[in-house]
Protein backbone atom coordinates (compact mmCIF):
# COMPACT_ATOMS: atom_id res chain seq x y z
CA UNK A 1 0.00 0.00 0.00
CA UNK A 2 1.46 3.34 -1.29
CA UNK A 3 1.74 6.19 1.49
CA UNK A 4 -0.68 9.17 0.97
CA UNK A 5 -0.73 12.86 1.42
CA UNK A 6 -3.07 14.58 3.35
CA UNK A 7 -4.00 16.61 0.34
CA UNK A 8 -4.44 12.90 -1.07
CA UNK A 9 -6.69 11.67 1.63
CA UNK A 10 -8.82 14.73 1.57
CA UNK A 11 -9.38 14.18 -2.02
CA UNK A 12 -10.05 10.45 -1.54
CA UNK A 13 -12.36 11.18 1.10
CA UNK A 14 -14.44 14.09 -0.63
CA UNK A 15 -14.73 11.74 -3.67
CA UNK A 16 -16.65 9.71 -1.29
CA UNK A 17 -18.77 12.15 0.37
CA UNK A 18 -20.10 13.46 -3.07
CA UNK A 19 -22.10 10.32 -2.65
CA UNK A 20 -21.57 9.22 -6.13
CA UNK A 21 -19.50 6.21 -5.81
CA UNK A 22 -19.22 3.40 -3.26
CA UNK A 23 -16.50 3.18 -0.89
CA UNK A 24 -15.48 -0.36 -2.30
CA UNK A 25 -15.08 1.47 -5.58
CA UNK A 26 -13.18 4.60 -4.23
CA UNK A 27 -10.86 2.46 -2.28
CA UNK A 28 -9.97 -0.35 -4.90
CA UNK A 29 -9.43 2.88 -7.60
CA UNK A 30 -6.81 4.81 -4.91
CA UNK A 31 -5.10 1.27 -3.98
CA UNK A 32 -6.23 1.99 -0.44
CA UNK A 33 -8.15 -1.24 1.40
CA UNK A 34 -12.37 -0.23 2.63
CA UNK A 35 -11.59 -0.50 6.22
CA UNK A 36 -8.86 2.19 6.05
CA UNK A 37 -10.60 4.66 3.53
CA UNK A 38 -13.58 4.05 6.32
CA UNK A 39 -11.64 5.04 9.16
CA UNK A 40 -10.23 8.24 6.54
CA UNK A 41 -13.57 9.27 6.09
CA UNK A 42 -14.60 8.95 10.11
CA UNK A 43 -11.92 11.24 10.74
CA UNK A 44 -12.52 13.71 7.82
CA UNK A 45 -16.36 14.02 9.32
CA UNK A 46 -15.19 14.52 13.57
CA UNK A 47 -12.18 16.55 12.77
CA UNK A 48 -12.21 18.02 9.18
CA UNK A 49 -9.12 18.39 7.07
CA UNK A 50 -7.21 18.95 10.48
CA UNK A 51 -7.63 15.51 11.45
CA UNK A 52 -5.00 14.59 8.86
CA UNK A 53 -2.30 16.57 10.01
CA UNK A 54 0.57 14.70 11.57
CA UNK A 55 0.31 14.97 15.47
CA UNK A 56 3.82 12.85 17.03
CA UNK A 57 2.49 12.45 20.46
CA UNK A 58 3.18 10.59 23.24
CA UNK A 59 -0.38 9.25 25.39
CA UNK A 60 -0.39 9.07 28.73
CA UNK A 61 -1.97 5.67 30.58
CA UNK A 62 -4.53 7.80 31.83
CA UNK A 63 -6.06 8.36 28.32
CA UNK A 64 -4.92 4.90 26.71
CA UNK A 65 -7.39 3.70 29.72
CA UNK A 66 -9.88 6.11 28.60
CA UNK A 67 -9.87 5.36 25.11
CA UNK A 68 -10.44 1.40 26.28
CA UNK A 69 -12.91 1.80 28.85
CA UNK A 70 -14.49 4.01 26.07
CA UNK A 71 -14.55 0.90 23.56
CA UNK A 72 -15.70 -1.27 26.06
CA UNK A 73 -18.58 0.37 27.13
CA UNK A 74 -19.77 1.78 24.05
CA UNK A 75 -18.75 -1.44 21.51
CA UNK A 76 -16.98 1.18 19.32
CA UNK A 77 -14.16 -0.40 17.31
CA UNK A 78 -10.72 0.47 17.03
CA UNK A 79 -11.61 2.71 13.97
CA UNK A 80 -13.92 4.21 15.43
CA UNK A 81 -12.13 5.10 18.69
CA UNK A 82 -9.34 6.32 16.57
CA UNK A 83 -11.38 9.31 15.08
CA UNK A 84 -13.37 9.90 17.44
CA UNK A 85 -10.38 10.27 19.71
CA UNK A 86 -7.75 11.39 17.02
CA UNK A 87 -5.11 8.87 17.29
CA UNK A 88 -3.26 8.44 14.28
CA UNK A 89 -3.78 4.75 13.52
CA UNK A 90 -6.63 2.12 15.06
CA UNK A 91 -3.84 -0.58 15.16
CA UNK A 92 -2.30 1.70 17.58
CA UNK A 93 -5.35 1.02 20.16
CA UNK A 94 -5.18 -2.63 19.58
CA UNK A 95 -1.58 -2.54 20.81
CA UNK A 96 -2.83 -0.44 24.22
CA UNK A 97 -5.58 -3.33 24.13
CA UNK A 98 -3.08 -6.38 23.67
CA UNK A 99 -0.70 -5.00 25.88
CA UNK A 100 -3.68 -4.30 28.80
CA UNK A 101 -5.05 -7.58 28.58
CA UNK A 102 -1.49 -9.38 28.81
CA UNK A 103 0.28 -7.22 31.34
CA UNK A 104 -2.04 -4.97 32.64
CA UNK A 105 -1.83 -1.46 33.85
CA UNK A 106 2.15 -1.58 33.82
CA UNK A 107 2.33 -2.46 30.26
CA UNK A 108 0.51 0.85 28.88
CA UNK A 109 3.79 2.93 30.87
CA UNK A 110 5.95 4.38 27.84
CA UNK A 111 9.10 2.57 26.96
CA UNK A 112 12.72 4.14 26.50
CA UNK A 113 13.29 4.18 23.32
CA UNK A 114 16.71 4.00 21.48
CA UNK A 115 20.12 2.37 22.25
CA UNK A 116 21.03 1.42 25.58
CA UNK A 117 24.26 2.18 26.83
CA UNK A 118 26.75 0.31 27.23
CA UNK A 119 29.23 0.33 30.18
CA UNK A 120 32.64 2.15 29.84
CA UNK A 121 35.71 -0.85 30.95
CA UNK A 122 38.27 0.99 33.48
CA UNK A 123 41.46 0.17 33.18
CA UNK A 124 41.97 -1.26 36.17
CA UNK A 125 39.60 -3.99 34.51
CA UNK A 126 41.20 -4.47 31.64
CA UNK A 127 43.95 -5.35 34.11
CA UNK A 128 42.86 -7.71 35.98
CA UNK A 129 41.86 -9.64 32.73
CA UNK A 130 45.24 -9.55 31.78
């Protein structure tokens, strides 16, 4: 699947809303699968055009409970959730829900990210391997 522009999804998704073609249609023509132009066009109608722009954030457990509890009571679907709460991909909130149901609370903390360091040998090591 190709990556799109916003100025691509907005297009996709007003294609759509004109009401002239079905979403099966729309999505096979832009190389795009149904559930994902769905989930494009959710977002388009809570947030408008800004719900497209990139937002790099970091979410706290608090709202990654939220945004469960919120499926759970309601039945709304990952897809859902995600426009309705503006997270930038639904398999983002299966992950929260994996990791909740396997570890719990602790497993929604945010992870350190990167390299870890590694520890500097003294000389007086090297040394004593000597």
């Amino acid at each position: 699947m190709a990556k799109f522009t916003t100025e691509e999804k907005i297009q996709i998704v007003l294609r759509y809303l004109k009401r002239n073609e079905s979403i099966y249609k729309i999505a096979e023509e832009a190389g795009v699968s149904s559930p994902i132009l769905s989930g494009w066009i959710r977002l388009y109608e809570q947030f408008g055009a800004e719900g497209f722009l990139k937002s790099y954030t970091s979410y706290s457990v608090e709202f990654k409970l939220n945004v469960l509890k919120y499926m759970k009571d309601t039945g709304t679907s990952s897809y859902d959730a995600a426009a309705i709460f503006n997270i930038s991909s639904p398999g983002l909130i299966r992950n929260w829900r994996k990791l909740f149901e396997t570890g719990g609370i602790d497993a929604l903390h945010p992870k350190k990210k990167g390299r870890s360091f590694m520890k500097k040998e003294t000389k007086s090591t090297v040394k004593k391997q000597l």
